[in-house]
Protein backbone atom coordinates (compact mmCIF):
# COMPACT_ATOMS: atom_id res chain seq x y z
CA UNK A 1 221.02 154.71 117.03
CA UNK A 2 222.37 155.03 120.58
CA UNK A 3 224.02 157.81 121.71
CA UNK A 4 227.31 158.56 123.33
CA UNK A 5 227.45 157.42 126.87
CA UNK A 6 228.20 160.01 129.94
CA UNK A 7 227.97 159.64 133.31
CA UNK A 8 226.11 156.49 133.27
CA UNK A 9 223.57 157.90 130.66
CA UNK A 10 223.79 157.61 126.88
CA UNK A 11 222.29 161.52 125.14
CA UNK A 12 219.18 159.81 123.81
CA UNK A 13 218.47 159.57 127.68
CA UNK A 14 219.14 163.08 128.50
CA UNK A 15 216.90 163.96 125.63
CA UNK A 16 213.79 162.12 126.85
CA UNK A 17 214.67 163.02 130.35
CA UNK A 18 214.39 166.42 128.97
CA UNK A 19 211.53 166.12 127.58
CA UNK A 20 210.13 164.66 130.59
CA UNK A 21 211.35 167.83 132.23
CA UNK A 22 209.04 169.91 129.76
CA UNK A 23 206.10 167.94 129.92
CA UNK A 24 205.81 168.36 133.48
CA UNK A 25 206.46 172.21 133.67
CA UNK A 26 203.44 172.45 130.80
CA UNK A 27 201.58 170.44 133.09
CA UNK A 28 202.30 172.54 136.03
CA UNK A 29 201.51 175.67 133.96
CA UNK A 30 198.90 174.17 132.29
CA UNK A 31 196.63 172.75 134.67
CA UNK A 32 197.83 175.52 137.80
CA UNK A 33 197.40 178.98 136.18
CA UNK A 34 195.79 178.25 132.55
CA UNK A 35 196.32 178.74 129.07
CA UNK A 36 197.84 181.86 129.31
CA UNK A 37 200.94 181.44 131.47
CA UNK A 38 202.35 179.04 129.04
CA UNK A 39 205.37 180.03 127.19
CA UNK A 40 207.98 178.44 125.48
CA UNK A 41 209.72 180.95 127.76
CA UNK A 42 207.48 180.29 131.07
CA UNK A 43 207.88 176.47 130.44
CA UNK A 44 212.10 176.64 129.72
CA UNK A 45 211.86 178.88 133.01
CA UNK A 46 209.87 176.29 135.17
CA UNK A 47 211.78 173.11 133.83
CA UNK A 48 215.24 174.88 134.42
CA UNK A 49 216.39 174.12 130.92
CA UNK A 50 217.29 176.42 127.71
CA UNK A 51 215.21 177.36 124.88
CA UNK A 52 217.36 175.24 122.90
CA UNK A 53 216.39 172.04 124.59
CA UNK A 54 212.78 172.79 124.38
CA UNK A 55 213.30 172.52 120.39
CA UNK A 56 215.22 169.68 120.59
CA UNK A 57 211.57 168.09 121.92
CA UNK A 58 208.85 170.72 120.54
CA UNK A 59 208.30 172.65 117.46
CA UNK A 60 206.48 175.07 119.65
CA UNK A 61 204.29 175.98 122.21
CA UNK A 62 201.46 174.49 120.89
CA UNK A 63 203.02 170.74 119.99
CA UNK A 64 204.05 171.28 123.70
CA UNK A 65 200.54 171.72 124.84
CA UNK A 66 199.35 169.26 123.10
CA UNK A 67 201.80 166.62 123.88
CA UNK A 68 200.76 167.45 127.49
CA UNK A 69 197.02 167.09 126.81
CA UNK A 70 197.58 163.45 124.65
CA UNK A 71 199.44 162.42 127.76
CA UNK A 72 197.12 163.33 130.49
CA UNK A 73 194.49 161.79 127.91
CA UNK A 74 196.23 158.80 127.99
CA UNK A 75 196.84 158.52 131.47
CA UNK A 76 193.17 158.85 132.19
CA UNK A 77 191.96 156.01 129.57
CA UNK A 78 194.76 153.74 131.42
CA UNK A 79 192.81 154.46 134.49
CA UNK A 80 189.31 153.46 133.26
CA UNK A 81 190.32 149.94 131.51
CA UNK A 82 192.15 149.24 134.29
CA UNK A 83 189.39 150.18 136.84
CA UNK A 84 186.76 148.15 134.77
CA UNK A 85 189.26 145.21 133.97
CA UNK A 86 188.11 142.82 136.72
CA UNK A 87 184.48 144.05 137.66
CA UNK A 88 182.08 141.26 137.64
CA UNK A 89 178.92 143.38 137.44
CA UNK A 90 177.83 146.91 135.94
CA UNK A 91 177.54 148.43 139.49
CA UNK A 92 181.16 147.31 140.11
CA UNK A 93 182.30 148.58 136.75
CA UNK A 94 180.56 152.03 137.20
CA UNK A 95 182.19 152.73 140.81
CA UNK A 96 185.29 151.49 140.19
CA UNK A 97 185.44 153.60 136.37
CA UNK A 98 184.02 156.81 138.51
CA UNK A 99 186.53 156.25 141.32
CA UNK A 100 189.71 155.80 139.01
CA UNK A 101 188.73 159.12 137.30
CA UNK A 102 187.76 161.02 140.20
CA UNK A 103 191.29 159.73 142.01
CA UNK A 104 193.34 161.15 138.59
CA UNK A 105 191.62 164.98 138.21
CA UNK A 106 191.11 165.26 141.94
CA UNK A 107 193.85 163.40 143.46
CA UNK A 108 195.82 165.83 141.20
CA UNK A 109 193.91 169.01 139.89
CA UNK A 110 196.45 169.60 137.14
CA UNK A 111 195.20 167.19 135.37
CA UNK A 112 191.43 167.41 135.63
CA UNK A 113 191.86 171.13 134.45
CA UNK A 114 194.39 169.78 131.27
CA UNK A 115 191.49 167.29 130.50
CA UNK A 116 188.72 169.24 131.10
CA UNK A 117 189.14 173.19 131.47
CA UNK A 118 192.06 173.69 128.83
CA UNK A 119 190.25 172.32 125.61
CA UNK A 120 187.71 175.07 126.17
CA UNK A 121 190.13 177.76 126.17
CA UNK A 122 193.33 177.02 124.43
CA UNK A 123 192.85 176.90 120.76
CA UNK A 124 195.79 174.21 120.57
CA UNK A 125 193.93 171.77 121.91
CA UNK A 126 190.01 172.38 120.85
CA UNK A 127 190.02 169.88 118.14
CA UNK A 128 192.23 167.66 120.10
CA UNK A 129 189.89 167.87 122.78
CA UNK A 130 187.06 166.84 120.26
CA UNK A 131 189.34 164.15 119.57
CA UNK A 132 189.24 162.75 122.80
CA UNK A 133 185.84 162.92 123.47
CA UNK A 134 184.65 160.14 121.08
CA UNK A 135 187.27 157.47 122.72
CA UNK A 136 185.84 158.20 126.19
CA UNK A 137 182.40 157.64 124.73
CA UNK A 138 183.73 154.39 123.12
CA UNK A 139 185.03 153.17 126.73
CA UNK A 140 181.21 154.20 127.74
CA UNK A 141 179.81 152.33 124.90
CA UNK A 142 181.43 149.45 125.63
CA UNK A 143 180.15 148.81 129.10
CA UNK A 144 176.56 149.46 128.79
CA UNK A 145 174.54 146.24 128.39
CA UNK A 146 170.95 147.44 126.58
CA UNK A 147 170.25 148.91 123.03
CA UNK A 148 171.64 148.77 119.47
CA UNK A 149 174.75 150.21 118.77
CA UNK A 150 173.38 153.56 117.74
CA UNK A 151 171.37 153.51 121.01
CA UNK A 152 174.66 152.67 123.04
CA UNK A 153 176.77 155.04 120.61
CA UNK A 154 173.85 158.20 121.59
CA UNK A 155 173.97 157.21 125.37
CA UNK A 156 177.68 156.95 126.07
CA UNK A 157 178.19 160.48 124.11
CA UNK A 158 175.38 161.89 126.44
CA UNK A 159 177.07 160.27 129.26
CA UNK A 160 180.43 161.83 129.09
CA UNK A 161 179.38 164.81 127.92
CA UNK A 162 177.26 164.89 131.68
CA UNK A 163 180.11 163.98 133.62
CA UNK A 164 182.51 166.14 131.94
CA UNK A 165 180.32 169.02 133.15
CA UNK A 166 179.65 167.88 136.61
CA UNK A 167 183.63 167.19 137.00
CA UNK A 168 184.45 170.57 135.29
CA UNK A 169 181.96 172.76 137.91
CA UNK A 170 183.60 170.57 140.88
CA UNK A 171 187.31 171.21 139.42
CA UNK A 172 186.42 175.14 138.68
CA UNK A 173 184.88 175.27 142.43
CA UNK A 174 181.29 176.09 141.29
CA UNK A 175 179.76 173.04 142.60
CA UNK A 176 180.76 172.69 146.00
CA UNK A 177 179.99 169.06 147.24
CA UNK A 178 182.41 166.69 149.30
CA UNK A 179 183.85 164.15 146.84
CA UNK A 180 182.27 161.36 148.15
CA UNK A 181 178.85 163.18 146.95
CA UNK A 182 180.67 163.41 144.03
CA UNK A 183 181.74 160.18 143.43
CA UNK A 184 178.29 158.73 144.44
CA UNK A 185 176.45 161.10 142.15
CA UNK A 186 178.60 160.36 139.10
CA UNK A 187 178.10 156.34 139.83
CA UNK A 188 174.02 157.16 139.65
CA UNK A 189 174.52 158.70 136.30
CA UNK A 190 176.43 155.72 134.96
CA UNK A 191 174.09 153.16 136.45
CA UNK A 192 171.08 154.86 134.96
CA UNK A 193 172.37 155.23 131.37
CA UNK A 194 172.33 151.26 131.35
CA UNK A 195 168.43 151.41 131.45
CA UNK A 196 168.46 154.65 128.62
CA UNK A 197 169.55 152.14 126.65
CA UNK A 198 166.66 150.10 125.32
C-alpha cells in the first residue's frame, strides 16, 4: 500500500530510508568498536533518530545485528559471483574471487570485522555465522575442478575455514603483511585446493 506523499517522498520511503539509517550506525558500531557498544540506544544515538523509529524497523538489538550481518553477508557473496563471472581459467577465478574479498573487508574494515570477528563474539549472530559458512563453501565448491562431490564438499569447507583465519589475524592486526602478500598468499591457497581434490 503506498503511503502518504510529503515533500517529494511517500512514508514507506522515510521508513526504509530509516532503516537504512540504522543499518549503517550498527555497521559503524559493529564492525568499529565491537559487540559491546551496540545498543538500541548507541545505534538511535549514532543514526540521529528516536527509539521509536528503531522499532518501527527492529524488534531489537539483536534482529538489528543480524540484519547487519545478512547484509554484509550478502554484499560479500555479490562480490565473489561477480568476480568469478567472466574468468576463463581457475587462476583467473582464484585472483579475481581473492581480490573482490580482500577489496570488501579491507577496502572497508567494518565489514571484514561484521563478517569475520563479530560471529565469534556476539551470541546474535553465532548460528547465523554458521549459517553463512556453508554458502561460502558452496561458492568454493563450485569452482574447483577435481574430486567427487564429497571430495569438493571437504575441500571448499577446509578452504574457507583457512582463509577466514588468515583474513581474521590480518583484520585483528596479528599478522602483519602488506596486502599484496596477502592477496598473493590467499590466491596460493585457492590454487592448491584444486589439486586436494582428487
Amino acid at each position: 500500500m503506498p503511503g502518504r506523499t510529503w515533500a517529494g517522498t511517500t512514508l514507506d520511503d522515510r521508513r526504509a530510508l530509516r532503516r537504512e539509517q540504522l543499518l549503517e550506525a550498527g555497521l559503524d558500531l559493529l564492525g568499529s568498536e565491537g559487540s559491546t557498544a551496540v545498543s538500541v540506544r548507541a545505534v538511535c544515538r549514532h543514526a540521529k533518530l528516536t527509539e521509536r523509529y528503531f522499532y518501527e524497523s527492529f524488534a531489537d538489538r539483536e534482529e538489528l545485528v543480524a540484519a547487519v550481518y545478512e547484509h554484509v553477508g550478502e554484499q560479500a557473496r555479490q562480490v565473489l559471483l561477480d568476480a568469478v563471472r567472466d574468468a576463463p581459467s581457475t587462476a583467473e577465478r582464484a585472483e579475481n574471487a581473492v581480490k573482490a574479498f580482500a577489496g570488501l573487508i579491507v577496502d572497508d574494515p567494518r565489514k571484514g570485522r561484521v563478517l569475520l570477528l563479530a560471529p565469534l563474539t556476539d551470541p546474535a549472530l553465532t548460528r547465523k555465522g554458521l549459517h553463512l559458512l556453508p554458502a561460502f563453501a558452496a561458492l568454493v565448491g563450485e569452482q574447483l575442478s577435481r574430486g567427487d562431490e564429497t571430495e569438493r564438499r571437504l575441500v571448499s569447507i577446509g578452504l574457507v575455514g583457512a582463509l577466514s583465519n588468515v583474513f581474521i589475524a590480518y583484520l585483528d592486526g596479528t599478522l602483519p603483511v602488506s596486502r599484496e602478500r596477502l592477496v598473493a598468499h590467499c590466491v596460493r591457497l585457492v590454487l592448491g585446493a584444486d589439486d586436494l581434490a582428487h
